[in-house]
C-alpha atoms as a PDB file:
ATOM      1  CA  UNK A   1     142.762 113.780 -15.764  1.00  0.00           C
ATOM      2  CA  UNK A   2     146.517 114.060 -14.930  1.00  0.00           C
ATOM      3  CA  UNK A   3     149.857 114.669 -16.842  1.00  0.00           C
ATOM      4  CA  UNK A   4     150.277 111.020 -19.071  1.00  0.00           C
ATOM      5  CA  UNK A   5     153.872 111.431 -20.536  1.00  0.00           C
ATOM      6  CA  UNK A   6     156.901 113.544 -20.625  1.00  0.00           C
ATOM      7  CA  UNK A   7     159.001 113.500 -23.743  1.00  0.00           C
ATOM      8  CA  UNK A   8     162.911 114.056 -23.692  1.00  0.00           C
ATOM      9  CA  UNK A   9     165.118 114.257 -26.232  1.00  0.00           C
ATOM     10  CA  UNK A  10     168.603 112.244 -25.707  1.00  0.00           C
ATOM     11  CA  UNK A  11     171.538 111.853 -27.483  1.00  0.00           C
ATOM     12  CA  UNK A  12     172.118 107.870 -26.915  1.00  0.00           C
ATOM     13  CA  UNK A  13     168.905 105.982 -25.648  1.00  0.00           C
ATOM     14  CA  UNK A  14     170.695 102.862 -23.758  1.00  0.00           C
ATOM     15  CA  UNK A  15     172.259 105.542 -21.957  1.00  0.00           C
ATOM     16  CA  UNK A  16     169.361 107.597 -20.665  1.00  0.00           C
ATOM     17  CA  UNK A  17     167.443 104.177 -19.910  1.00  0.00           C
ATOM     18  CA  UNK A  18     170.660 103.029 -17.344  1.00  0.00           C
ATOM     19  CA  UNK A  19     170.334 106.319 -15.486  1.00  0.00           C
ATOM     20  CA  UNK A  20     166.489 106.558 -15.341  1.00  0.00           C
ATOM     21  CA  UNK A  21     166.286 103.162 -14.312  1.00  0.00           C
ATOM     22  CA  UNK A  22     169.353 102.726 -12.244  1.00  0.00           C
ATOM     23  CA  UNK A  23     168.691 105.910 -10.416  1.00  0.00           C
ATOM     24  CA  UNK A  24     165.416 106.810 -10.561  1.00  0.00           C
ATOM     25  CA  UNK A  25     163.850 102.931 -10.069  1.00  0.00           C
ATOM     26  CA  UNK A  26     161.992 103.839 -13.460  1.00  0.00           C
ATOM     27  CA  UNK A  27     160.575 100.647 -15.182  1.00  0.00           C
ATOM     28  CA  UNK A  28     160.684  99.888 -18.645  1.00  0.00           C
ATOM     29  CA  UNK A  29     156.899  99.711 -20.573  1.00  0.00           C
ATOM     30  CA  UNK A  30     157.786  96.960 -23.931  1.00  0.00           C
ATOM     31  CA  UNK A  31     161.257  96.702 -25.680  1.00  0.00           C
ATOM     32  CA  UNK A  32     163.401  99.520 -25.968  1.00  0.00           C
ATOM     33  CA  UNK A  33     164.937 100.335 -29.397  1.00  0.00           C
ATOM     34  CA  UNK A  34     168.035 102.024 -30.800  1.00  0.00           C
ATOM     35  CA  UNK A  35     165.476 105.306 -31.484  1.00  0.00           C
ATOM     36  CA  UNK A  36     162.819 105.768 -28.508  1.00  0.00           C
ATOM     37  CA  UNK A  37     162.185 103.895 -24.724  1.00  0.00           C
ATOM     38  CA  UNK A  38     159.416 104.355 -22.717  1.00  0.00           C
ATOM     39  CA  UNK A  39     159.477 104.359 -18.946  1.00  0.00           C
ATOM     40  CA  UNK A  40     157.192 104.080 -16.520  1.00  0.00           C
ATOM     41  CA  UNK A  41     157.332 106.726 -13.002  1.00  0.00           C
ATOM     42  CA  UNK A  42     154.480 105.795 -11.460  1.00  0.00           C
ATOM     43  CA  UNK A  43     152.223 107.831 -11.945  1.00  0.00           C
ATOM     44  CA  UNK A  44     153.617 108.673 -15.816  1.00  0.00           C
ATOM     45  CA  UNK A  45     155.088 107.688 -18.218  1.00  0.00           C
ATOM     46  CA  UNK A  46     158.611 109.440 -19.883  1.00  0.00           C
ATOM     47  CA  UNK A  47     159.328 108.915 -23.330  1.00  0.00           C
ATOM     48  CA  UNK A  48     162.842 109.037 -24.437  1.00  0.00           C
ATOM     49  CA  UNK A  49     163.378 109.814 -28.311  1.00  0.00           C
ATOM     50  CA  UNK A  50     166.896 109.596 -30.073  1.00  0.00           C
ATOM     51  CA  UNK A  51     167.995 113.422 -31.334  1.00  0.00           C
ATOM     52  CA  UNK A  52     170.988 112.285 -33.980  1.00  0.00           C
ATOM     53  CA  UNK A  53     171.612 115.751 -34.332  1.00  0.00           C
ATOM     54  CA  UNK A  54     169.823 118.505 -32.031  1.00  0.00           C
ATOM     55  CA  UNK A  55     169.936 122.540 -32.296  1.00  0.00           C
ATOM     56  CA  UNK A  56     171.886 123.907 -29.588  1.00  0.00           C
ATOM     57  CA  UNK A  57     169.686 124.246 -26.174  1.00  0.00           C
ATOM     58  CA  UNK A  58     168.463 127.400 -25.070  1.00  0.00           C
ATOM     59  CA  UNK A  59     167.248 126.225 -21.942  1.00  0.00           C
ATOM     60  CA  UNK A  60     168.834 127.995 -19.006  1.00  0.00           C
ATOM     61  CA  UNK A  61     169.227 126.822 -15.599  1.00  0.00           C
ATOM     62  CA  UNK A  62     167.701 129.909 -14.110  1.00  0.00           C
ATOM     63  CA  UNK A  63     164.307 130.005 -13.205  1.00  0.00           C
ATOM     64  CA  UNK A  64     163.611 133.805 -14.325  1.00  0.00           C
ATOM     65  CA  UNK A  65     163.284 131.845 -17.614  1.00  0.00           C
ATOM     66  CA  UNK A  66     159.772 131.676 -18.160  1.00  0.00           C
ATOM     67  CA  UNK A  67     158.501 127.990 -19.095  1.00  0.00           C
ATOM     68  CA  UNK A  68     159.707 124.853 -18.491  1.00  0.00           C
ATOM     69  CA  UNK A  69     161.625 124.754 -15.171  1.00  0.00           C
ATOM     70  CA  UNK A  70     162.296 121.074 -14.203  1.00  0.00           C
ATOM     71  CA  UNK A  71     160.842 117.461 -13.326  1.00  0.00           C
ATOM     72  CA  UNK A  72     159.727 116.669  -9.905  1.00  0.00           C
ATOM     73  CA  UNK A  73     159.453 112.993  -8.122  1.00  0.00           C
ATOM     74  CA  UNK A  74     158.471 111.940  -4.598  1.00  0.00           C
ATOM     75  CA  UNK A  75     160.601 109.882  -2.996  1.00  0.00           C
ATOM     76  CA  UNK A  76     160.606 108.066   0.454  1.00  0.00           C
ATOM     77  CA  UNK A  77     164.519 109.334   1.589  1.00  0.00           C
ATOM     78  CA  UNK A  78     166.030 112.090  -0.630  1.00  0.00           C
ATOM     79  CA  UNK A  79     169.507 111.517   0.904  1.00  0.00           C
ATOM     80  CA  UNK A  80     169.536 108.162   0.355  1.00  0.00           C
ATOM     81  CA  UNK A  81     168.630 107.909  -3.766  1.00  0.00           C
ATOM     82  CA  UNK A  82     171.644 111.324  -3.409  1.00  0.00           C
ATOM     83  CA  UNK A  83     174.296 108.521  -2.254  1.00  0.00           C
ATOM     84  CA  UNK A  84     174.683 107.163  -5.485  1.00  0.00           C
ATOM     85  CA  UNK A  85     174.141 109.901  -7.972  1.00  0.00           C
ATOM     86  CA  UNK A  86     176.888 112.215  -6.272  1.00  0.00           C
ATOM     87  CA  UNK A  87     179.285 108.361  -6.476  1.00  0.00           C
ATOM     88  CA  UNK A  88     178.330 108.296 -10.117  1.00  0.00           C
ATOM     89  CA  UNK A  89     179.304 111.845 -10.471  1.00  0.00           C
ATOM     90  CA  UNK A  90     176.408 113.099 -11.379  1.00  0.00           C
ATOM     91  CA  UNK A  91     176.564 116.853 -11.569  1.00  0.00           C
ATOM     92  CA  UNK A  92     174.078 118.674  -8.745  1.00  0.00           C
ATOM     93  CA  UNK A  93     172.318 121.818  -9.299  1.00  0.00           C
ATOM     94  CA  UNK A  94     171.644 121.955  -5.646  1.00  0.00           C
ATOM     95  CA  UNK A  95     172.162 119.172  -2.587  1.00  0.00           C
ATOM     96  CA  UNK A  96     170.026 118.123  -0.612  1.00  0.00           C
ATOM     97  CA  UNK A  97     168.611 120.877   1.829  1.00  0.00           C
ATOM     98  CA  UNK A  98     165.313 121.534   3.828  1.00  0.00           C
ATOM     99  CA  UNK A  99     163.002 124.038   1.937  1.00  0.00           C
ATOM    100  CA  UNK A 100     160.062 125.581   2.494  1.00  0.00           C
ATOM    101  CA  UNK A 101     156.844 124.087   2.892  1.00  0.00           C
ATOM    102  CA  UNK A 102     158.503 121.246   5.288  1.00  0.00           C
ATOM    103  CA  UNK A 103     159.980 119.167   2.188  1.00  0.00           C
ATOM    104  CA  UNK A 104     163.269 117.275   1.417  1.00  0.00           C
ATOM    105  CA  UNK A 105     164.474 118.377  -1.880  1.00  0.00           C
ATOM    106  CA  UNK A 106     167.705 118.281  -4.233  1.00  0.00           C
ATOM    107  CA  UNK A 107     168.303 119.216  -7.583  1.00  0.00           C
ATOM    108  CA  UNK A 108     170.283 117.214 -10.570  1.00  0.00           C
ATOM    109  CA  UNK A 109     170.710 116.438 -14.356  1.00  0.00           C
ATOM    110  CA  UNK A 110     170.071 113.701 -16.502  1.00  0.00           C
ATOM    111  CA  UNK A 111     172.657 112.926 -18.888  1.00  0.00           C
ATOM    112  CA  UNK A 112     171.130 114.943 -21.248  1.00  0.00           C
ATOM    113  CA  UNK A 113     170.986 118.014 -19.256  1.00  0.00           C
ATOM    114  CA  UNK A 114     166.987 117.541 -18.131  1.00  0.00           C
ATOM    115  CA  UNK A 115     166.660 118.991 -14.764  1.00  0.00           C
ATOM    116  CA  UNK A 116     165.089 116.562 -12.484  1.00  0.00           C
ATOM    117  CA  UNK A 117     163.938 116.534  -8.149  1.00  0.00           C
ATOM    118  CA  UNK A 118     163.413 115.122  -5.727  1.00  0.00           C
ATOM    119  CA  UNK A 119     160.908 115.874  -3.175  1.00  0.00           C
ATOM    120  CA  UNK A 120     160.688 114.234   0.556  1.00  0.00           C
ATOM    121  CA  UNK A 121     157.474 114.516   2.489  1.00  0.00           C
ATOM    122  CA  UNK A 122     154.209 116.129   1.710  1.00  0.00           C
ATOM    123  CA  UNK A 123     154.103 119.631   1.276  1.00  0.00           C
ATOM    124  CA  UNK A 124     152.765 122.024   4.273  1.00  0.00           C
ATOM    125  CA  UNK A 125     151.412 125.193   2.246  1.00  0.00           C
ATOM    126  CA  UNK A 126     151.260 128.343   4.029  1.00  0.00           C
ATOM    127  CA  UNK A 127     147.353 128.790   1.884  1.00  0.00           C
ATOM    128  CA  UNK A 128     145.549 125.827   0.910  1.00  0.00           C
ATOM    129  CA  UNK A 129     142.835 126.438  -1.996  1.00  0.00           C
ATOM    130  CA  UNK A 130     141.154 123.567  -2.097  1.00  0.00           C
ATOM    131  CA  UNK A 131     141.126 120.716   0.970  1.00  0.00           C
ATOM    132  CA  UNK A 132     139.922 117.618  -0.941  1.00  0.00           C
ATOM    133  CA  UNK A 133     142.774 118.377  -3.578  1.00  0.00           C
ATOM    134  CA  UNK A 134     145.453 118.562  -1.013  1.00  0.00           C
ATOM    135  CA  UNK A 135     144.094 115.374   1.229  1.00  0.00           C
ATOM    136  CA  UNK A 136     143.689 113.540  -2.344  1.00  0.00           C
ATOM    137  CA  UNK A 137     147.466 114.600  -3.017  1.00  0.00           C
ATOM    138  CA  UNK A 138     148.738 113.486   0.579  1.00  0.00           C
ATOM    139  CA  UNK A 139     146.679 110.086   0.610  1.00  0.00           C
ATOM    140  CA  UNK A 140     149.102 108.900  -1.794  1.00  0.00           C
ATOM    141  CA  UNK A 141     151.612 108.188   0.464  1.00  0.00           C
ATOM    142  CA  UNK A 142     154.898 107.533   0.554  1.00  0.00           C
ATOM    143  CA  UNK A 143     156.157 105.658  -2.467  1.00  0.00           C
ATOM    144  CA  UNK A 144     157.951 102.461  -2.660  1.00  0.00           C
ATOM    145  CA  UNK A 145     159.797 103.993  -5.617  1.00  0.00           C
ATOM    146  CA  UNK A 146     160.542 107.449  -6.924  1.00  0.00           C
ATOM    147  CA  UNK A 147     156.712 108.752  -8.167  1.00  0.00           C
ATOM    148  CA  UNK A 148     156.293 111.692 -11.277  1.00  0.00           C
ATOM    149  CA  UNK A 149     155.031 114.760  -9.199  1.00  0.00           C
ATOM    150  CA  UNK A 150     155.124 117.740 -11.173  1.00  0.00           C
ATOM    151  CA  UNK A 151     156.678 119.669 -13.642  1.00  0.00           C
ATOM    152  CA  UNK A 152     157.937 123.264 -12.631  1.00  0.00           C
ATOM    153  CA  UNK A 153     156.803 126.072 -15.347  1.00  0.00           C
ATOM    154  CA  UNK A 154     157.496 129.912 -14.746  1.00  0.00           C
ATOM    155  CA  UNK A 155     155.069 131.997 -15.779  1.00  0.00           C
ATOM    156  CA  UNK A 156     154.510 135.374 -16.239  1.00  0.00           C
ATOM    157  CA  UNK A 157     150.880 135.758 -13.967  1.00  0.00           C
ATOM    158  CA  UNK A 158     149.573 132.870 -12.438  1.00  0.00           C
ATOM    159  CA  UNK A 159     146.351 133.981 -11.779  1.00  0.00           C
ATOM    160  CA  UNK A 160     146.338 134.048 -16.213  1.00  0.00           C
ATOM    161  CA  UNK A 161     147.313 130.494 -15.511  1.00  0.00           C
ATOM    162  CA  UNK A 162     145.508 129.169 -13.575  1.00  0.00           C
ATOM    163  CA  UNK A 163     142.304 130.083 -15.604  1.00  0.00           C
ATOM    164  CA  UNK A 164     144.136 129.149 -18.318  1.00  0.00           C
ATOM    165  CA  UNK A 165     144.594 125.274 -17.465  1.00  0.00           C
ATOM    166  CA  UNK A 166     140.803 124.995 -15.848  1.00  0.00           C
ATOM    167  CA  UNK A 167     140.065 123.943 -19.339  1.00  0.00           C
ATOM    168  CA  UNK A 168     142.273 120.817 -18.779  1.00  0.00           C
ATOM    169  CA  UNK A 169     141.257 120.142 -15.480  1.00  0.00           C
ATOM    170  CA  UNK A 170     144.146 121.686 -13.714  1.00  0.00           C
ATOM    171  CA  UNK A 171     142.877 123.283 -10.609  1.00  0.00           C
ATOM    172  CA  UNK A 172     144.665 125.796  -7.295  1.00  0.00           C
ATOM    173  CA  UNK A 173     145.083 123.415  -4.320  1.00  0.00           C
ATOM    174  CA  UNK A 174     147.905 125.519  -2.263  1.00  0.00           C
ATOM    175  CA  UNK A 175     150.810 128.287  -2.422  1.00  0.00           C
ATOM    176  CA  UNK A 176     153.902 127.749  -1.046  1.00  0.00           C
ATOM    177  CA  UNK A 177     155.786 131.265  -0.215  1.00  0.00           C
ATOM    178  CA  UNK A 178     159.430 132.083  -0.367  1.00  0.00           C
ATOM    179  CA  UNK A 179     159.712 135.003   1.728  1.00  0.00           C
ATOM    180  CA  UNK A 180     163.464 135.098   2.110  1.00  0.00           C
ATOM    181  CA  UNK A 181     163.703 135.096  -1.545  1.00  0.00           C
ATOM    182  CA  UNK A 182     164.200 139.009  -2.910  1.00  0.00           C
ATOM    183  CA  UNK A 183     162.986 138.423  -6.337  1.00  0.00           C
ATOM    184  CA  UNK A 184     159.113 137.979  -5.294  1.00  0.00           C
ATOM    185  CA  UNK A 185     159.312 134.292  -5.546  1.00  0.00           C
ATOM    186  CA  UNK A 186     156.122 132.664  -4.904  1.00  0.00           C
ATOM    187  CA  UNK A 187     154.640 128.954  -5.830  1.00  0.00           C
ATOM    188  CA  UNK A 188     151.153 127.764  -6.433  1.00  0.00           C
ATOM    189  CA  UNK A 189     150.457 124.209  -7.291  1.00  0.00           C
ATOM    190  CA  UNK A 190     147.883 123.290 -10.071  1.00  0.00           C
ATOM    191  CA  UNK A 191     146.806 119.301  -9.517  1.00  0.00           C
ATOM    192  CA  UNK A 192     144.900 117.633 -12.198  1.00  0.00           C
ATOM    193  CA  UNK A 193     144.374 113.590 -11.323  1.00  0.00           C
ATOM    194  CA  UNK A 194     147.776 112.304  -9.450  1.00  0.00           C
ATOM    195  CA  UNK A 195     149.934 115.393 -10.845  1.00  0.00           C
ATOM    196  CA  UNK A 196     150.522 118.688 -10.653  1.00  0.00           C
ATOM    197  CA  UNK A 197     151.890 121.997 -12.533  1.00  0.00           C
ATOM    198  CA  UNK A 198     154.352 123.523 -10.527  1.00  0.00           C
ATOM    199  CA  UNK A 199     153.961 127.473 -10.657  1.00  0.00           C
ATOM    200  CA  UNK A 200     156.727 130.133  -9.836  1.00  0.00           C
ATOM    201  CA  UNK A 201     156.237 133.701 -10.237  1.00  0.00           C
ATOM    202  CA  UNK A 202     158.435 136.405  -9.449  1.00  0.00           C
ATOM    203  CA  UNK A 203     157.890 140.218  -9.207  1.00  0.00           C
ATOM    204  CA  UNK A 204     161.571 140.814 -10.838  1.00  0.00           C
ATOM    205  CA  UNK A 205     161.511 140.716 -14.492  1.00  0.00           C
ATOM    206  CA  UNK A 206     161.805 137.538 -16.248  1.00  0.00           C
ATOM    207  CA  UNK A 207     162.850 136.235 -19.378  1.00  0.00           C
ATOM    208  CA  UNK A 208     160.659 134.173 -22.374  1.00  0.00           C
ATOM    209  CA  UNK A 209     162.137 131.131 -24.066  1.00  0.00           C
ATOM    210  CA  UNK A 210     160.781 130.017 -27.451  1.00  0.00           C
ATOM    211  CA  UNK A 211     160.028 125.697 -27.392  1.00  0.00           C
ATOM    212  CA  UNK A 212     162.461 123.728 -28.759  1.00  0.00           C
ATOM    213  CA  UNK A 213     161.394 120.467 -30.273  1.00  0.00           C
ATOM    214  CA  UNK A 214     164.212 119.385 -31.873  1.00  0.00           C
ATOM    215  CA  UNK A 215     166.831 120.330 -28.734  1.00  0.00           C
ATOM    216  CA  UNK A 216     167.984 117.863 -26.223  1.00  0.00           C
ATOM    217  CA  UNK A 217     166.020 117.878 -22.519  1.00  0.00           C
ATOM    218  CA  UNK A 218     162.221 118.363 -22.010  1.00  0.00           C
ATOM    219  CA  UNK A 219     160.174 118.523 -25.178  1.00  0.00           C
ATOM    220  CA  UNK A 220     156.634 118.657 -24.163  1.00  0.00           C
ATOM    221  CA  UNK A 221     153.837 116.832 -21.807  1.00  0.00           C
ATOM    222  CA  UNK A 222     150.990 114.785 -22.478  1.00  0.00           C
ATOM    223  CA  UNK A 223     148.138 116.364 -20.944  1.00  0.00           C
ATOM    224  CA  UNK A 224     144.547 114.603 -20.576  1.00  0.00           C
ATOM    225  CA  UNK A 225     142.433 116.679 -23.101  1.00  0.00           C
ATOM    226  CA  UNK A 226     141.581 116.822 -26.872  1.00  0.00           C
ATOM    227  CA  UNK A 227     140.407 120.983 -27.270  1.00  0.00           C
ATOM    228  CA  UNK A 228     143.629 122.845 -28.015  1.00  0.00           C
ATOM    229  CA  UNK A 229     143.366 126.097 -26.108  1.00  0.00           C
ATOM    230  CA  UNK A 230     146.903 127.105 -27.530  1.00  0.00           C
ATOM    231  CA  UNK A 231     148.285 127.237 -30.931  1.00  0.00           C
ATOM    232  CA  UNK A 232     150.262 124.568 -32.461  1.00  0.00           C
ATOM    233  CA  UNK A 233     154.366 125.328 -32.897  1.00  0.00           C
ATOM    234  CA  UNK A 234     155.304 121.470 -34.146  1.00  0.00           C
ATOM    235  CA  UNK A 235     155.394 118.159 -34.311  1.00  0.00           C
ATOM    236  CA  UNK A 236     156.763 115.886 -32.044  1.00  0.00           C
ATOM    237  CA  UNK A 237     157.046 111.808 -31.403  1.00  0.00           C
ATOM    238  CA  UNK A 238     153.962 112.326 -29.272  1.00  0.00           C
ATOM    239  CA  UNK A 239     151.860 114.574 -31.578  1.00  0.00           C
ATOM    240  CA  UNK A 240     151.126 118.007 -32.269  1.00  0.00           C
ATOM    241  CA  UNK A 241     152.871 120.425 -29.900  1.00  0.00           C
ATOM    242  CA  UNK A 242     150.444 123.532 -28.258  1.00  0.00           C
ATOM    243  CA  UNK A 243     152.370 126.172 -26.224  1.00  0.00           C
ATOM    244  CA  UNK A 244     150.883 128.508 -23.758  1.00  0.00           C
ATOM    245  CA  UNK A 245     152.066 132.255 -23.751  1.00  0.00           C
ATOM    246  CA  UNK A 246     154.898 131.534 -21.043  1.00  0.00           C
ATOM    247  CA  UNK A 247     156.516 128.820 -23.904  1.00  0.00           C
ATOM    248  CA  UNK A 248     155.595 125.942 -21.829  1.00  0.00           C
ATOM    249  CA  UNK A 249     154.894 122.819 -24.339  1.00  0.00           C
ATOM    250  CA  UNK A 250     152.569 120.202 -24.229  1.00  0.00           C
ATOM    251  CA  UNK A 251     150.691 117.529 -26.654  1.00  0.00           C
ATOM    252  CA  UNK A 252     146.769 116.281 -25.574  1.00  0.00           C
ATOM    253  CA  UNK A 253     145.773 112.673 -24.901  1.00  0.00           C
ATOM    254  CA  UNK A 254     144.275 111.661 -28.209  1.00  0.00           C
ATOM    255  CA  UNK A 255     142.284 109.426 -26.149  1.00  0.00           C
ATOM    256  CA  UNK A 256     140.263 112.054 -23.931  1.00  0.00           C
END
């Protein structure tokens, strides 16, 4: 059980392959056409599909914006994958600092305008909910190449969430607070297989964001499962798109 795919709409496929691959050691999975690519991360697989002429994103970079937040990998040495992004101008949405939780991590865009991390060193929450999850997560190791973590969502209550994605197999392992942050920022981390749902939650107020499927950036994730347990809103290269009530989209294995 685990997050299978990520799809992203692009404006120019050869493009988006260079940089995932170039930057991001991503691997191509078959041949590549002028329309769609897939990619393999590891632990995923991210599916880029052409856009010829996409609605105007409402995606903000501000994470009071309740669904989809951003793509997380683990690397080995955040500073040095960093070198050549920032020498390829790549535009940062934050460098490379020490967080909490004892991580690594940095923050940049695709060419598209996906926003993607990197994370350095396994995570030291300040509650762990479950002990096999977390040893599971950290027996991983380090990876020879950049490995799909998570994707960040903000929701509205996690503990709404939480129950919410027990149906798919998503379940707590460990919180992560941000005590210097004044908003009320807290994560919780839902794992499900080899990846995880990234959960922030703040006590300021916070803003919804209806899906896009036809916009550039993050479309929706493949999640092991075949039960909806959300409405449909569309159709997308990998299926029928469900979103929860925080707008976060997703599609379900047809192979569960």
């Amino acid at each position: 059980m685990a997050i299978e795919n990520i799809q992203i709409n692009v404006t120019d496929i050869a493009r988006s392959v260079r940089f995932y691959t170039t930057f991001l050691a991503a691997e191509l999975v078959g041949e590549p056409t002028d329309a769609r690519a897939v990619l393999d991360v590891v632990t995923a697989t991210i599916e880029l599909v052409l856009v010829d002429d996409p609605t105007v994103s409402t995606w903000e970079g501000d994470d009071l914006q309740r669904g989809f937040r951003h793509i997380g990998f683990k690397v080995a040495d955040v500073d040095a994958l960093v070198a050549p992004l920032k020498a390829a101008d790549v535009p940062f949405h934050l460098d490379p600092l020490e967080a909490e939780g004892g991580v690594r991590i940095t923050f940049f865009s695709d060419p598209d305008g996906t926003l993607l991390e990197l994370v350095e060193r396994d995570l030291q929450y300040n509650t762990i909910a479950d002990e096999d999850l977390v040893a599971a997560e950290r027996a991983l190791g380090v990876p020879s190449r950049p490995r799909f973590d998570h994707i960040a969502v903000t929701v509205d209550d996690f503990d709404a969430t939480k129950e919410h994605y027990a149906a798919l197999d998503f379940a707590h392992h460990g919180t992560i607070l941000q005590p210097h942050d004044t908003r009320g920022f807290e994560i919780n981390f839902l794992k499900s297989g080899d990846t995880v749902l990234e959960i922030f939650t703040y006590e300021t107020e916070k803003r919804s964001r209806t899906p896009q499927l036809d916009a550039t950036g993050y479309v929706a994730a493949r999640l092991t499962g075949s039960s909806p347990i959300d409405e449909p809103v569309g159709e997308a290269a990998d299926g029928t798109v469900y979103a929860d009530v925080d707008g976060f989209a997703y599609t379900l294995s047809e192979s569960a």
